[in-house]
N, C-alpha and C. Protein backbone atom coordinates (compact mmCIF):
# COMPACT_ATOMS: atom_id res chain seq x y z
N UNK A 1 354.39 -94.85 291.72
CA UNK A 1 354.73 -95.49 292.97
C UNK A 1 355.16 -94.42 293.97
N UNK A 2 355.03 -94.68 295.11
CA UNK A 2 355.28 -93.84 296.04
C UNK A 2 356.23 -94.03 297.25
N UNK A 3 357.26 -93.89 297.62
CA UNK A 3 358.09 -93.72 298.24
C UNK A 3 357.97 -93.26 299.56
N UNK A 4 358.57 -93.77 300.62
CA UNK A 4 359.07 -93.28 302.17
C UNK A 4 360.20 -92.80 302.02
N UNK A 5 360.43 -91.67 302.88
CA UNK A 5 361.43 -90.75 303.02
C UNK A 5 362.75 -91.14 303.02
N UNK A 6 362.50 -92.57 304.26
CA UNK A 6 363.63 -93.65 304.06
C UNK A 6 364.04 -94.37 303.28
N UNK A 7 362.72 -94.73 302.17
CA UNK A 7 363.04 -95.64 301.32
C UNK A 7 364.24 -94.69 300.36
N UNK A 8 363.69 -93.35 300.18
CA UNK A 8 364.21 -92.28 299.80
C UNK A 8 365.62 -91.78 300.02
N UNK A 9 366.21 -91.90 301.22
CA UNK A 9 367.47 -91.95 302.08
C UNK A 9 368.11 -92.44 301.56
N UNK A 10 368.13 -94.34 301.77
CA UNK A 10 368.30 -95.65 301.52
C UNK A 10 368.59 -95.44 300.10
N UNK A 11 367.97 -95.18 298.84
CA UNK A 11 368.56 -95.08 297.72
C UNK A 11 369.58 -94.18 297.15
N UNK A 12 369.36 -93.28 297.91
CA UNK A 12 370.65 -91.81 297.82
C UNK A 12 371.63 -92.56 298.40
N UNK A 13 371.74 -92.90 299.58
CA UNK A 13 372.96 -93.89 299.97
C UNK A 13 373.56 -95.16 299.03
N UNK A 14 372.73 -95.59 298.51
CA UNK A 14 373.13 -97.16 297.53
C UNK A 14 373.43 -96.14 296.00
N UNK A 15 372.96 -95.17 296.08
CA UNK A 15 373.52 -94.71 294.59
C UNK A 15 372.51 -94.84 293.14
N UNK A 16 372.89 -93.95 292.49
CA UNK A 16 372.34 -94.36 291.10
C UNK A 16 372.33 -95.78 291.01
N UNK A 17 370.99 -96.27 290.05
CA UNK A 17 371.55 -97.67 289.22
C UNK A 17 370.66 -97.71 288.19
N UNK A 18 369.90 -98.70 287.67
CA UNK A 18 369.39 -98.22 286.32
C UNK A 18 367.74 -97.94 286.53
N UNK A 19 367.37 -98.17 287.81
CA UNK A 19 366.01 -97.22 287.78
C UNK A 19 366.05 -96.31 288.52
N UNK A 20 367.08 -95.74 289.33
CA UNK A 20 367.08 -94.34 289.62
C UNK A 20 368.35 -93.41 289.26
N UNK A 21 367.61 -92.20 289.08
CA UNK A 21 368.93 -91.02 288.56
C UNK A 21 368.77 -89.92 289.29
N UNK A 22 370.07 -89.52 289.47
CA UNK A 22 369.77 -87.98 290.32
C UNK A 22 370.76 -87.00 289.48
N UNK A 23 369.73 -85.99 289.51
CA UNK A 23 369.80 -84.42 288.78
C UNK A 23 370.09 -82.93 289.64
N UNK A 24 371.21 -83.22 289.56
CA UNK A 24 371.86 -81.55 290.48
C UNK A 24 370.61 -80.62 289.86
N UNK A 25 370.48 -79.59 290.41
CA UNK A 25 369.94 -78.61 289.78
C UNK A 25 370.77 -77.21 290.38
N UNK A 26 370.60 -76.52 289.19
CA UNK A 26 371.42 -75.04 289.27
C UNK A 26 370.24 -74.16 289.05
N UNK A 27 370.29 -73.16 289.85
CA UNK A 27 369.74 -71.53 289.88
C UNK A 27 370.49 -70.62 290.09
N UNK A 28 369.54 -69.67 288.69
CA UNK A 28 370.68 -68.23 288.75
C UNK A 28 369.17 -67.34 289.74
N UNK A 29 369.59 -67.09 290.82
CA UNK A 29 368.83 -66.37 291.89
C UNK A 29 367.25 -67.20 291.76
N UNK A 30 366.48 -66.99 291.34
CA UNK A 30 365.56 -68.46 291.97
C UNK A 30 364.92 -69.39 290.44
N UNK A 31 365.49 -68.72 289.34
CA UNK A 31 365.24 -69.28 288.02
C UNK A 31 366.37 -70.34 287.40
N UNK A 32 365.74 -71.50 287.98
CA UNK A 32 366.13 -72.88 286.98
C UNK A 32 366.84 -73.08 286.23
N UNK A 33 367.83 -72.83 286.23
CA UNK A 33 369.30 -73.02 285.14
C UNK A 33 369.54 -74.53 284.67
N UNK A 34 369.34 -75.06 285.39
CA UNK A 34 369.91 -76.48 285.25
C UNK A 34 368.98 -78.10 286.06
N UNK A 35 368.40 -78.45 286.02
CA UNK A 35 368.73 -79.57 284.10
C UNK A 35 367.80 -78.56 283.37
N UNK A 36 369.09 -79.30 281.50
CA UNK A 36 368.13 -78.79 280.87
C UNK A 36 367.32 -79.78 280.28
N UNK A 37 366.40 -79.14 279.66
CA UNK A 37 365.32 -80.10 278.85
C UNK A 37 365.54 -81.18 278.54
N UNK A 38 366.90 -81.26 277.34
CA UNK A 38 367.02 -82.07 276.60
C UNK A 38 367.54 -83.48 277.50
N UNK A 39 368.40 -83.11 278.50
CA UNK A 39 368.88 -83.95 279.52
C UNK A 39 367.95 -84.65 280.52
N UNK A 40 366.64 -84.25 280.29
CA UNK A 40 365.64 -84.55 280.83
C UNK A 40 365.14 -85.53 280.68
N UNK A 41 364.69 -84.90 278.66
CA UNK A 41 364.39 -86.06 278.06
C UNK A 41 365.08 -87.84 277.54
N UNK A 42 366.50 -87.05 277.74
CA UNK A 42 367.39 -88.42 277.44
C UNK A 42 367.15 -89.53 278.00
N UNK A 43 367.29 -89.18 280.31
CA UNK A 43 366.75 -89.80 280.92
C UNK A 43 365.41 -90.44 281.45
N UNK A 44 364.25 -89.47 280.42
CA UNK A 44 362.97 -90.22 280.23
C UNK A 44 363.13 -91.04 279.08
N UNK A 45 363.48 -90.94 278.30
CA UNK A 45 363.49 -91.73 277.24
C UNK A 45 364.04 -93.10 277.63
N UNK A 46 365.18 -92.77 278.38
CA UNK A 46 366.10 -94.16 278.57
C UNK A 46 365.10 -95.07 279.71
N UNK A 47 364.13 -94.14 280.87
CA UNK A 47 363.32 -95.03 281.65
C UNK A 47 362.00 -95.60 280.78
N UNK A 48 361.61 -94.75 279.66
CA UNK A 48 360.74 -95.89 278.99
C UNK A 48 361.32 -96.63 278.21
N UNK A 49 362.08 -96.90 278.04
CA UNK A 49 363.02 -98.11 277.18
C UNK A 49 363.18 -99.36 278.33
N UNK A 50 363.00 -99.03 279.51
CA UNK A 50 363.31 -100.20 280.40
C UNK A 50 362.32 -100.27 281.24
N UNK A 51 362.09 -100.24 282.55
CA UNK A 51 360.96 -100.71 283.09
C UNK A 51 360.62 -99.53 283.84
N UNK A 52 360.97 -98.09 283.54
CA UNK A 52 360.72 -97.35 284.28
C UNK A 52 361.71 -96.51 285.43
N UNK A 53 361.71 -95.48 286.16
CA UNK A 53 362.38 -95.24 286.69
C UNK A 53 361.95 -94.38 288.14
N UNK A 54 363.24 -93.53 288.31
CA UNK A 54 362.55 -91.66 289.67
C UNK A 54 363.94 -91.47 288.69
N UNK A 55 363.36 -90.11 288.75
CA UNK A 55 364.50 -88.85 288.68
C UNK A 55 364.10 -88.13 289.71
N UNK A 56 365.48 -88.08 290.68
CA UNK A 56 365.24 -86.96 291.81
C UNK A 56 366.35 -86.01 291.75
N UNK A 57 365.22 -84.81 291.63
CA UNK A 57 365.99 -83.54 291.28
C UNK A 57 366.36 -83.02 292.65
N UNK A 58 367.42 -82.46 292.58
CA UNK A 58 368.19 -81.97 293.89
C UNK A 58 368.85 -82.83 294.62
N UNK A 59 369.70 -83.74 293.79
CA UNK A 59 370.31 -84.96 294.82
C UNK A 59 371.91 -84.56 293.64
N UNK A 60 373.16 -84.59 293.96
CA UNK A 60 374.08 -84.44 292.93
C UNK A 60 374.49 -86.15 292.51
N UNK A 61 375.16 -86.44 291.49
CA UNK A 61 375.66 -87.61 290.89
C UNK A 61 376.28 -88.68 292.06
N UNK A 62 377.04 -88.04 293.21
CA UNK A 62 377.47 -88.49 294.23
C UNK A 62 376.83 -88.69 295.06
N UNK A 63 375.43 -88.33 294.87
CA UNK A 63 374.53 -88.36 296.48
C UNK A 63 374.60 -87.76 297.43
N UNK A 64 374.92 -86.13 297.35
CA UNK A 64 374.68 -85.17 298.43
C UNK A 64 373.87 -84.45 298.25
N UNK A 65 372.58 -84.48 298.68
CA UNK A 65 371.31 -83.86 298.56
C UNK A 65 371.70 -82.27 298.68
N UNK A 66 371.07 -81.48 298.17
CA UNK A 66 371.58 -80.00 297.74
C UNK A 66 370.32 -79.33 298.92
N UNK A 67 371.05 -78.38 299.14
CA UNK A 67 370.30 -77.32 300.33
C UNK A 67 369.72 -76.20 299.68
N UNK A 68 368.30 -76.70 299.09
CA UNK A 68 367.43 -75.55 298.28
C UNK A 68 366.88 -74.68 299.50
N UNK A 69 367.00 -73.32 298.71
CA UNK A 69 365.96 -72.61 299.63
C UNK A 69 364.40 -72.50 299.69
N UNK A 70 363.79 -72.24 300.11
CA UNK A 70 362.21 -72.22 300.21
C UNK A 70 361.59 -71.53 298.65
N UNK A 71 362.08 -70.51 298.33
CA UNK A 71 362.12 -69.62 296.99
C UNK A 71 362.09 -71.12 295.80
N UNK A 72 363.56 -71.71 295.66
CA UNK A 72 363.82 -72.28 294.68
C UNK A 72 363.21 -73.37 295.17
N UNK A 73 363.05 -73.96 296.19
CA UNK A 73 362.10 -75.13 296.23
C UNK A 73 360.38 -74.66 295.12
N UNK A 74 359.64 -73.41 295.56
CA UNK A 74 359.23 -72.59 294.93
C UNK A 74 359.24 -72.86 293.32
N UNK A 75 360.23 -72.43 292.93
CA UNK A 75 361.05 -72.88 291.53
C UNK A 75 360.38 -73.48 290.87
N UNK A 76 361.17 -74.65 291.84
CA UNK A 76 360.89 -76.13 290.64
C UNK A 76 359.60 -76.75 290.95
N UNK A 77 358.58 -76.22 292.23
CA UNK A 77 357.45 -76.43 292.03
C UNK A 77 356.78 -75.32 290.67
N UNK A 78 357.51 -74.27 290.40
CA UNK A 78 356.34 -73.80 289.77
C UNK A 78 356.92 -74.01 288.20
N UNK A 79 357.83 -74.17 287.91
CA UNK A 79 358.68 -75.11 286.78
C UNK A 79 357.82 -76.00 286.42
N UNK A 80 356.83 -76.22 287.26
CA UNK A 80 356.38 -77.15 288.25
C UNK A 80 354.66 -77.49 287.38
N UNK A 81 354.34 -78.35 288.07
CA UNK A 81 353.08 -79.25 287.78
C UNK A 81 353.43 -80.06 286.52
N UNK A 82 354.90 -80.43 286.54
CA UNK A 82 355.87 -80.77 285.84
C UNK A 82 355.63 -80.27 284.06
N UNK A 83 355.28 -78.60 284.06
CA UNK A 83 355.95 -78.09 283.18
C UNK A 83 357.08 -78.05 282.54
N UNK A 84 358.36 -78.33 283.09
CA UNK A 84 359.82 -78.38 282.86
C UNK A 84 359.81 -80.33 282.24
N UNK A 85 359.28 -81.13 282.83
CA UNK A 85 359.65 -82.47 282.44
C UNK A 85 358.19 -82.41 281.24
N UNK A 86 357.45 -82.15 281.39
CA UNK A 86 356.50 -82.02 280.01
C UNK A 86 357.42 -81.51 278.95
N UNK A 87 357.78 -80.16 278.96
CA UNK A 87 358.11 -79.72 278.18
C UNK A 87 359.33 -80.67 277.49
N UNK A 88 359.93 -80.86 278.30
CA UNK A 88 360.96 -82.00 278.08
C UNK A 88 360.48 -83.32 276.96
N UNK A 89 359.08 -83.21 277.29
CA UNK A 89 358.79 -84.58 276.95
C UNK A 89 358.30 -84.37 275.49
N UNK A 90 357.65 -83.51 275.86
CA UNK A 90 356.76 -82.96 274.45
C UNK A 90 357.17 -82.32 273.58
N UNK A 91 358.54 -81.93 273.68
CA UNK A 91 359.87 -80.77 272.60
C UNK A 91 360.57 -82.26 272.02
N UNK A 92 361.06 -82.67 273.29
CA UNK A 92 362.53 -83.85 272.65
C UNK A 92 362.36 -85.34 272.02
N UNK A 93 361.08 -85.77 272.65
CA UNK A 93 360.68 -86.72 272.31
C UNK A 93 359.40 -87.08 271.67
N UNK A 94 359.20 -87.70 270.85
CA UNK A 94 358.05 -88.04 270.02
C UNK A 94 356.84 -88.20 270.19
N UNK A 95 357.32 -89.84 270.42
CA UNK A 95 356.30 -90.97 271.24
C UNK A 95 355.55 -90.31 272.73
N UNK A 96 354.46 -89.58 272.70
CA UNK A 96 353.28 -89.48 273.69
C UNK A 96 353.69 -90.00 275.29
N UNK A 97 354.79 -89.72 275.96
CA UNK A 97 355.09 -90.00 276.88
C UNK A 97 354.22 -88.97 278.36
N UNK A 98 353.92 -88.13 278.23
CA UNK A 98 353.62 -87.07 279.10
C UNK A 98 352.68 -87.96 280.00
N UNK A 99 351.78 -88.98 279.52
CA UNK A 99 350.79 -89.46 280.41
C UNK A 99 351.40 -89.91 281.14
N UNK A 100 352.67 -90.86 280.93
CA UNK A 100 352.88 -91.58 282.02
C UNK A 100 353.79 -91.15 282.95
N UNK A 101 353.78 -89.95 283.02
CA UNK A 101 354.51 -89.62 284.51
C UNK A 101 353.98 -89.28 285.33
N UNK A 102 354.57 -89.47 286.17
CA UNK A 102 353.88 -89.70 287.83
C UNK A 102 355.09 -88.48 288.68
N UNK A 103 354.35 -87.85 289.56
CA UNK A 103 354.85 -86.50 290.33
C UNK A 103 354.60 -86.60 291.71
N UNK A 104 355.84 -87.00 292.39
CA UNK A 104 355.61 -87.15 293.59
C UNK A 104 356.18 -85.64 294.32
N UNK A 105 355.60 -85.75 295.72
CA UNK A 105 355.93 -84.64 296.12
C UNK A 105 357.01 -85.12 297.79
């Protein structure tokens, strides 16, 4: 599914609830520290147990969207072609999940 920027806004404002989660992310100079894998997979696991979800990375628990730089935006694209949530998927969890994610930009 695909999202408007606002629709996007609008949920950072209303907060987590059980189909969306947001994932601080940490870098040590432009390499990906944080989330890790396994925390990845917890929260994929827990959205295929229910009807699905977004994880949006770069938003903190409170909903203050984090000020990436162009580099680490960089990053987690090249982390990216969701290498980091594959890997996630395909290390922590069992069940053949990798197809069904969807990568919005």
């Amino acid at each position: 599914m695909t999202y408007t920027v606002q629709e996007i806004l609008d949920q950072i404002e209303a907060g987590e609830d059980s189909s969306w989660e947001f994932k601080q992310v940490e870098f040590a100079g432009t390499r990906l520290r944080s989330p890790k894998r396994a925390v990845l997979a917890d929260e994929i696991a827990a959205f295929a147990n229910s009807r699905g979800g977004v994880l949006l990375c770069g938003v903190t628990d409170d909903g203050r969207v984090q000020r990436l730089t162009g580099d680490q935006v960089a990053a987690l694209d090249a982390a990216g072609e969701d290498l980091l949530v594959l890997a996630a998927v395909t290390s922590q969890i069992t069940d053949g999940l990798a197809d069904l994610i969807e990568r919005s930009r």
